[in-house]
N, C-alpha and C. Protein backbone atom coordinates (compact mmCIF):
# COMPACT_ATOMS: atom_id res chain seq x y z
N UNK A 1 -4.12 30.98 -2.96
CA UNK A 1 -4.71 30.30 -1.83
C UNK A 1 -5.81 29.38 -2.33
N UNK A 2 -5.72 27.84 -2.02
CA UNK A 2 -6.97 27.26 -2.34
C UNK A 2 -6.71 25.92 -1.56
N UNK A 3 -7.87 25.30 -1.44
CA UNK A 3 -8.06 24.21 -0.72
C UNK A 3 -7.73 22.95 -1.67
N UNK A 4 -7.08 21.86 -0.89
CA UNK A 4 -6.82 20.54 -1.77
C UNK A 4 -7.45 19.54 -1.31
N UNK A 5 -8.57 18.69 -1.62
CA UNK A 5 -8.76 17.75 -0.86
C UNK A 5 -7.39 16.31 -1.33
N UNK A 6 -7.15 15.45 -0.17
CA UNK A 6 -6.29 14.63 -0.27
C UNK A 6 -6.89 13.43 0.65
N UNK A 7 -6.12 12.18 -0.39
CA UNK A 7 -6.44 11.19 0.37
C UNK A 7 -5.52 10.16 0.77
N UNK A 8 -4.97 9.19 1.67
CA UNK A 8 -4.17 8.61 2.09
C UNK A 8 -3.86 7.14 1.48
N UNK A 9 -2.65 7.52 0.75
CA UNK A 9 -2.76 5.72 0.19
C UNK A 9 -2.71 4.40 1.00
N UNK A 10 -2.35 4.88 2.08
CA UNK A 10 -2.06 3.77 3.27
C UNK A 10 -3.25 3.31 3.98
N UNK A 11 -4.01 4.53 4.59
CA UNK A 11 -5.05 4.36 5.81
C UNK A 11 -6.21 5.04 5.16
N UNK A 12 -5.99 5.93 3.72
CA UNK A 12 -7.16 5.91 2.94
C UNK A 12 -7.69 7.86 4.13
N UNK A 13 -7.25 7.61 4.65
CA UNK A 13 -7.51 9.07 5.60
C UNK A 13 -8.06 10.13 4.14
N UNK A 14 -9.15 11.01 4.79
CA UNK A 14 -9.53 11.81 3.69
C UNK A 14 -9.03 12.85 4.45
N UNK A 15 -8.87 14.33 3.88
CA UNK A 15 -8.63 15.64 4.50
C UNK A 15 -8.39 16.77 3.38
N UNK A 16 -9.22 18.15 3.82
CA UNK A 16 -8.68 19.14 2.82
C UNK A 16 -7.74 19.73 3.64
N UNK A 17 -6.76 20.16 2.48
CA UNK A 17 -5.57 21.07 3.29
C UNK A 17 -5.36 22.20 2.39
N UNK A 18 -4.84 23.33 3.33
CA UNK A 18 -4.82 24.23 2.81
C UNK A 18 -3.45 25.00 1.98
N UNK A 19 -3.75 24.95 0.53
CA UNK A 19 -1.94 25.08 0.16
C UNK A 19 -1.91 26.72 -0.10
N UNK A 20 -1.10 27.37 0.20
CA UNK A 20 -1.23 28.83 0.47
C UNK A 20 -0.26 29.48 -1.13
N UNK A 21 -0.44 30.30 -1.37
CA UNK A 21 -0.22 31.13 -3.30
C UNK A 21 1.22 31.08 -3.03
N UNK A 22 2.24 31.02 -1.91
CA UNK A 22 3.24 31.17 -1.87
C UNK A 22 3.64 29.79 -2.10
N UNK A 23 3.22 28.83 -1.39
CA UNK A 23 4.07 27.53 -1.69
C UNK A 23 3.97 26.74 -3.04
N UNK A 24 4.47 26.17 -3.25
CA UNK A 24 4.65 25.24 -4.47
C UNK A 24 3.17 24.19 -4.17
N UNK A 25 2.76 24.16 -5.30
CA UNK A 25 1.58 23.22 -5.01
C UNK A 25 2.16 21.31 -5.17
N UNK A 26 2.10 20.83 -4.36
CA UNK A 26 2.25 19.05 -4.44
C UNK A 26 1.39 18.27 -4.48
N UNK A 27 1.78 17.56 -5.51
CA UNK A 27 0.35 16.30 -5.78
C UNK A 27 0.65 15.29 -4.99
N UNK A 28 1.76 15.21 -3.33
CA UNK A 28 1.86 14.57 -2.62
C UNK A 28 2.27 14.76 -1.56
N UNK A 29 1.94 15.07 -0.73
CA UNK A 29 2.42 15.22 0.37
C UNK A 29 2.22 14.26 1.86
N UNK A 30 2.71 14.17 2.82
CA UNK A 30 2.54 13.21 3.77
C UNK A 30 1.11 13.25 4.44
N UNK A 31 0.79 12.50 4.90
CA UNK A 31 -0.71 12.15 5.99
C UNK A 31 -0.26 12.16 7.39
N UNK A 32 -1.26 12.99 7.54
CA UNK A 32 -1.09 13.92 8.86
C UNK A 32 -1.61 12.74 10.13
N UNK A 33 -2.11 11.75 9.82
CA UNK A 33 -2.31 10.51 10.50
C UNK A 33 -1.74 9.32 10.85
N UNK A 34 -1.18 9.05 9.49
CA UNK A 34 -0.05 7.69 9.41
C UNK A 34 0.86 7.73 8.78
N UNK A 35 1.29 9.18 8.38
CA UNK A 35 2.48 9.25 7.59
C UNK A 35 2.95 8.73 6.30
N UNK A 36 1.78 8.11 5.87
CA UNK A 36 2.03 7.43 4.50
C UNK A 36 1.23 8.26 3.11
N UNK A 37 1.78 8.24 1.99
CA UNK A 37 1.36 8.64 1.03
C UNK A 37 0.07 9.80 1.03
N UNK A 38 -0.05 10.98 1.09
CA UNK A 38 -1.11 11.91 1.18
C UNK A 38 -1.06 12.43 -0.15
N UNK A 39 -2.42 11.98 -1.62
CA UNK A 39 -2.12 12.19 -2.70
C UNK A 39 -3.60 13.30 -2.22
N UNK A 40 -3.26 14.55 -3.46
CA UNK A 40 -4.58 14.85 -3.94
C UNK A 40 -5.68 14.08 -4.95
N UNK A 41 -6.94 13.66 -4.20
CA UNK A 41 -7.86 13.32 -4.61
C UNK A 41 -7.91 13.11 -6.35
N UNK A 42 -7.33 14.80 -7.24
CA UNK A 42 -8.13 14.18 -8.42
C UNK A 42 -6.86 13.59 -9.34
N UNK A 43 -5.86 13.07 -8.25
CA UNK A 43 -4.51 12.36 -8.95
C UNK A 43 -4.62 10.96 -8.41
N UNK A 44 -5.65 10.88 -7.48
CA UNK A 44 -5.11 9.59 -6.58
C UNK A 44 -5.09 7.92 -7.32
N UNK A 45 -5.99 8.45 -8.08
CA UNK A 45 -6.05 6.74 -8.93
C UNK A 45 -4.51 6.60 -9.93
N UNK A 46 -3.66 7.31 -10.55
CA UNK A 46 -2.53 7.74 -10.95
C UNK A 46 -1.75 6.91 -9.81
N UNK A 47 -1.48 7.59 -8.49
CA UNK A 47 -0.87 6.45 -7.34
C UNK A 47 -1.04 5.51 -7.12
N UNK A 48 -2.42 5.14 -6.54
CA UNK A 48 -3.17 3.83 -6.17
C UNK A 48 -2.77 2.44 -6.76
N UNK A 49 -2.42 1.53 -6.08
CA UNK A 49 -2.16 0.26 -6.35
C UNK A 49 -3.32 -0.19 -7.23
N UNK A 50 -3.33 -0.74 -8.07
CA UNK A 50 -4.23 -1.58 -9.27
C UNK A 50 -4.08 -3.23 -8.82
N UNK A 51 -4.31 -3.71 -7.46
CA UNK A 51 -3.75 -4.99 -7.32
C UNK A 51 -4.85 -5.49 -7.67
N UNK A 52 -4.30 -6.58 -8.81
CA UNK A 52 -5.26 -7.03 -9.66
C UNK A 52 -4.78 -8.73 -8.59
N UNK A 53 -5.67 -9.52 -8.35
CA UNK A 53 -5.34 -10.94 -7.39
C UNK A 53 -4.67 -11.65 -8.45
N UNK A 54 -3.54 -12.54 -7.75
CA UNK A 54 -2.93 -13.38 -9.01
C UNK A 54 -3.62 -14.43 -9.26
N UNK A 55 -3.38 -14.69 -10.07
CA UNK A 55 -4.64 -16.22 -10.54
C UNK A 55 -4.09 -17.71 -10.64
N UNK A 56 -4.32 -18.21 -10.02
CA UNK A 56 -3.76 -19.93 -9.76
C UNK A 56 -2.96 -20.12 -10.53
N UNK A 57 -3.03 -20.29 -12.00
CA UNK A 57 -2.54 -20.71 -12.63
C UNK A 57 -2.71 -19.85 -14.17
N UNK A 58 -2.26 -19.69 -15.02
CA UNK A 58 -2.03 -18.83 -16.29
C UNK A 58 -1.32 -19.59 -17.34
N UNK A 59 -1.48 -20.24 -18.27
CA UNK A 59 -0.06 -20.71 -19.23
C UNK A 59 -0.87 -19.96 -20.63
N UNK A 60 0.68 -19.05 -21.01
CA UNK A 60 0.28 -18.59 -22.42
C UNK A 60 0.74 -19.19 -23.48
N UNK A 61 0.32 -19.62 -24.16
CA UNK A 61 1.04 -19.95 -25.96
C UNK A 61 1.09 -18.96 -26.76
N UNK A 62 1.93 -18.32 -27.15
CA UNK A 62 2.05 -17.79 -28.58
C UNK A 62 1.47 -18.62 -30.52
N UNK A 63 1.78 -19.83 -30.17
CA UNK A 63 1.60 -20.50 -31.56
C UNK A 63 2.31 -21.93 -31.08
N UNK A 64 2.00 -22.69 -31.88
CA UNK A 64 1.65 -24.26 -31.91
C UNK A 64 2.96 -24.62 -31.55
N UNK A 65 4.20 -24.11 -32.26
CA UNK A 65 5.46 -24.09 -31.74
C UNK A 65 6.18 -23.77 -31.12
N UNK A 66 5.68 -22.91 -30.31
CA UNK A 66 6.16 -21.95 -28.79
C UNK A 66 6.41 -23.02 -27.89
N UNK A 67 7.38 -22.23 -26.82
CA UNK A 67 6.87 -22.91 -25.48
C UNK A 67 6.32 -21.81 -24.35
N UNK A 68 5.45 -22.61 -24.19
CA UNK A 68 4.48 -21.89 -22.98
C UNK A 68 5.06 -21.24 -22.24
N UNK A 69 4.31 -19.87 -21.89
CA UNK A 69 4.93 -19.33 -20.77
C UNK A 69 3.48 -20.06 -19.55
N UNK A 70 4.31 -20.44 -18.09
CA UNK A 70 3.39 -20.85 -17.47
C UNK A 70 3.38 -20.05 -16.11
N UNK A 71 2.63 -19.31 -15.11
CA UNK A 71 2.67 -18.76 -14.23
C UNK A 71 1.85 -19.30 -12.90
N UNK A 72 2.63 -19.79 -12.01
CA UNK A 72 1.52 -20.21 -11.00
C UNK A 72 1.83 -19.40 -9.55
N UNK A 73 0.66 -19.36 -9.32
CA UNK A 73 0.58 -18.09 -7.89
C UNK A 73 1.14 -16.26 -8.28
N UNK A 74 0.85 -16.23 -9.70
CA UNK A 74 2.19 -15.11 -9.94
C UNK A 74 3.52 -15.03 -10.36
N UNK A 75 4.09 -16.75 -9.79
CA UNK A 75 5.45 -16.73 -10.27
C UNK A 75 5.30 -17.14 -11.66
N UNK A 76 6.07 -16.27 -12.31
CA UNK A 76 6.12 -17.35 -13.64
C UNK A 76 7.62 -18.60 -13.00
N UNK A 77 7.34 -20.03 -13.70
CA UNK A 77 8.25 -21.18 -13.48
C UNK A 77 8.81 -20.95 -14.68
N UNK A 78 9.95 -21.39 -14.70
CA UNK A 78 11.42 -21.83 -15.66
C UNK A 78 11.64 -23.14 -15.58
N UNK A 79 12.44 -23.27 -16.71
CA UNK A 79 13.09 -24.55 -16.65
C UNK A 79 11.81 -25.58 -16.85
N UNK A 80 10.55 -25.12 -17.79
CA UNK A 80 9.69 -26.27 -17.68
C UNK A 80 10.29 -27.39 -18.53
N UNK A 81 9.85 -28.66 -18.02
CA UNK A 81 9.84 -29.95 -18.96
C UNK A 81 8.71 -30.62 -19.25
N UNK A 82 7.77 -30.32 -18.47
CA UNK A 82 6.15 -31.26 -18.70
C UNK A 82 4.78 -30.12 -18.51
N UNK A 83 4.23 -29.83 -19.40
CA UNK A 83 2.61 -29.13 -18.73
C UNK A 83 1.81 -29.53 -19.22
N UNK A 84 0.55 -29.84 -18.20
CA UNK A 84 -0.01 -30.88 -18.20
C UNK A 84 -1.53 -30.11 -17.51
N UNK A 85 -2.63 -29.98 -18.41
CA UNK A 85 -3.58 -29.22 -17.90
C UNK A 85 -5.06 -30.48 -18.64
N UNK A 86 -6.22 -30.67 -17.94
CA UNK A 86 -7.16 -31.47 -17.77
C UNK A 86 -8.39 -30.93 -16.95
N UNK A 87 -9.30 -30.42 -17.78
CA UNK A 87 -10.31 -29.83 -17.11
C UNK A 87 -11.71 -30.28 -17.95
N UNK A 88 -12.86 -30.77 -16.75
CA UNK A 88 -14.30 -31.44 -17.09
C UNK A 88 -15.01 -30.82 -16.99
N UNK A 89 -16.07 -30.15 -17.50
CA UNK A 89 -17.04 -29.57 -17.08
C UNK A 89 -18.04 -30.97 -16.06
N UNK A 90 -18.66 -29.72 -14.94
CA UNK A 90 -19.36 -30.60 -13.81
C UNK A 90 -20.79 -30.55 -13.52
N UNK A 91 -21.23 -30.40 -14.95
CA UNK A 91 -22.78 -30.22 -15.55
C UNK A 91 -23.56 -31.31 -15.34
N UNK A 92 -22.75 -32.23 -15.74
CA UNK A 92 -23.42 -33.87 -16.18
C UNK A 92 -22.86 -35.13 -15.19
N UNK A 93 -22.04 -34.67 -15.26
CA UNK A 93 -21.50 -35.65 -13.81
C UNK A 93 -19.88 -35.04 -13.15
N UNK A 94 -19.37 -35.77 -12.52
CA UNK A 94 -18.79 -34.94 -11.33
C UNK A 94 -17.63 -33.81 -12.18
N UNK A 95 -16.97 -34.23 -13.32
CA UNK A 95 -16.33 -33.02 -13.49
C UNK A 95 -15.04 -32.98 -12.92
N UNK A 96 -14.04 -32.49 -13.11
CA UNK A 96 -12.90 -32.00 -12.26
C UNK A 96 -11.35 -31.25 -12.82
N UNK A 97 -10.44 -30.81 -12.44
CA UNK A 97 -9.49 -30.90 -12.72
C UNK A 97 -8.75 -31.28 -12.77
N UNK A 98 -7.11 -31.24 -13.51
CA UNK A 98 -5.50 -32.02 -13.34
C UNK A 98 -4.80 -30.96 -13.41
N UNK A 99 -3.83 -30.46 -13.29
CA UNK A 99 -2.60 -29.98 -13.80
C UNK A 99 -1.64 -30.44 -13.24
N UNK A 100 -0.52 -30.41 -14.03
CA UNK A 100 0.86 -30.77 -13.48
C UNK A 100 2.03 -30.48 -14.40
N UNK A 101 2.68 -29.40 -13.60
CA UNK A 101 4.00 -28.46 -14.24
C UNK A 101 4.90 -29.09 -13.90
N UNK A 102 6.21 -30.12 -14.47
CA UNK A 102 7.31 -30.58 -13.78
C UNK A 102 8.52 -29.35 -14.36
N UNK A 103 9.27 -29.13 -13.47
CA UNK A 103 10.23 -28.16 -14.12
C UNK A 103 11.76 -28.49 -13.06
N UNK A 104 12.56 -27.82 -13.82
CA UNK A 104 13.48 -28.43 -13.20
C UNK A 104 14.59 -26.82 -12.35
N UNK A 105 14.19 -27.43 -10.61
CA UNK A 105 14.98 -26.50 -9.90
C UNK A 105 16.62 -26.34 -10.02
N UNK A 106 17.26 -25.46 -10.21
CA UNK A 106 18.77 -25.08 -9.94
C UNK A 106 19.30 -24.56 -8.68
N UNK A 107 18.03 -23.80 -7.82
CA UNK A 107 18.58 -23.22 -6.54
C UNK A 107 19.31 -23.81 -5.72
N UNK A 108 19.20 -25.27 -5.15
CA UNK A 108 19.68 -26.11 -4.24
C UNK A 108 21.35 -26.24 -4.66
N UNK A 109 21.82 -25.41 -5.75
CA UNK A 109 23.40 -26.03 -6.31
C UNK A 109 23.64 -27.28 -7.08
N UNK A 110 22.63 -28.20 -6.87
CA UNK A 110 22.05 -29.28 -7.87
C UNK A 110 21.07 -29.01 -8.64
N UNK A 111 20.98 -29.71 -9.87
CA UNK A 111 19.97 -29.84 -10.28
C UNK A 111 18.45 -30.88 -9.75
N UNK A 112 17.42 -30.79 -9.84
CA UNK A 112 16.31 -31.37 -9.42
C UNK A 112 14.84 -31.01 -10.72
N UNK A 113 14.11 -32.01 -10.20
CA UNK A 113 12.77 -31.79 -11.35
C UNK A 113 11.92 -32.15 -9.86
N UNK A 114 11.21 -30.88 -9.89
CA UNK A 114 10.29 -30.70 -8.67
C UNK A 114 8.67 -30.53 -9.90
N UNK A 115 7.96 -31.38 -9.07
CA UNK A 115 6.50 -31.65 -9.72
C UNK A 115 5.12 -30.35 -8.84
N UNK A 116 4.60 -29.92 -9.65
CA UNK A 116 3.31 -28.53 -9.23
C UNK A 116 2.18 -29.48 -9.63
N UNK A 117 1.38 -30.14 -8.82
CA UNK A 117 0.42 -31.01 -9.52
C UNK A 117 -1.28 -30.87 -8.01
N UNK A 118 -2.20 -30.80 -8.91
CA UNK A 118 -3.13 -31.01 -8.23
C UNK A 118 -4.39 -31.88 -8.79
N UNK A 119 -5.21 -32.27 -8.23
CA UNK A 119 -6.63 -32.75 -8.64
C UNK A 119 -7.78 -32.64 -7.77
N UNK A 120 -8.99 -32.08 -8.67
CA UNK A 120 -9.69 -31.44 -7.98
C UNK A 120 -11.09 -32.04 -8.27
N UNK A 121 -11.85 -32.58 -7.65
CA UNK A 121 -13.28 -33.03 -7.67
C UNK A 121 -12.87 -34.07 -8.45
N UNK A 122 -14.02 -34.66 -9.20
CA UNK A 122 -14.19 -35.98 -9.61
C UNK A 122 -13.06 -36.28 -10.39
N UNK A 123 -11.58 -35.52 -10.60
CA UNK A 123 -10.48 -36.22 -10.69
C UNK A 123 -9.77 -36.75 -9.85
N UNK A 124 -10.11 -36.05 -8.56
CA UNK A 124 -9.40 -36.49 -7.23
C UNK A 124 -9.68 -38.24 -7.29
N UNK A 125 -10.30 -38.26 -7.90
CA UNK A 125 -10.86 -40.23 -7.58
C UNK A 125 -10.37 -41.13 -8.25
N UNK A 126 -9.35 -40.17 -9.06
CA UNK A 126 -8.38 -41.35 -10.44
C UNK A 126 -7.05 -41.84 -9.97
């Protein structure tokens, strides 16, 4: 007989419950509130989503001769043909960004080269 505290991965609900010497002990059981995920407390980070925010933009190189892996919003893109990155520091005067990923779509059943391009502060003016 011993007490479990548990917490709800969904609605975060806290609660101790009581698991009795006969039953099988579970490091999960349902929430008595919203029905979603009821972990014990000293497992819960083990469950818990780690959502780390995706980040605008990401391009990795391996070495001078690679090709980039480039990721924007999370997606990583395929099929690149152009990457194109331009950034000012905005210390001294206005500063800004460029990028622009051209890559080429297959979904449509055709082929296409669809352009990912932005400019931001004192590049916006070029």
């Amino acid at each position: 007989m011993s007490w479990v505290s548990r917490k709800c991965l969904a609605c975060e609900h806290v609660q101790k419950t009581f698991n009795d010497k006969n039953e099988e002990y579970q490091k999960v059981t349902v929430c008595p509130k919203c029905n979603g995920a009821f972990v014990d407390r000293y497992r819960y980070e083990l469950y818990a989503k780690k959502d780390k925010p995706n980040s605008l933009l990401t391009i990795e190189l391996e070495d001078e001769t690679s090709v980039p892996k480039v990721f924007y919003k999370g997606e990583e893109i395929k099929h690149k043909c152009n990457v194109f990155l331009d950034w000012d520091t905005d210390t001294d005067t206005f500063g800004g960004l460029t990028y622009s990923i051209e890559h080429i779509d297959t979904g449509k059943g055709y082929p296409a080269i669809n352009r990912i391009e932005r400019k931001v502060k004192g590049h916006a003016f070029d």
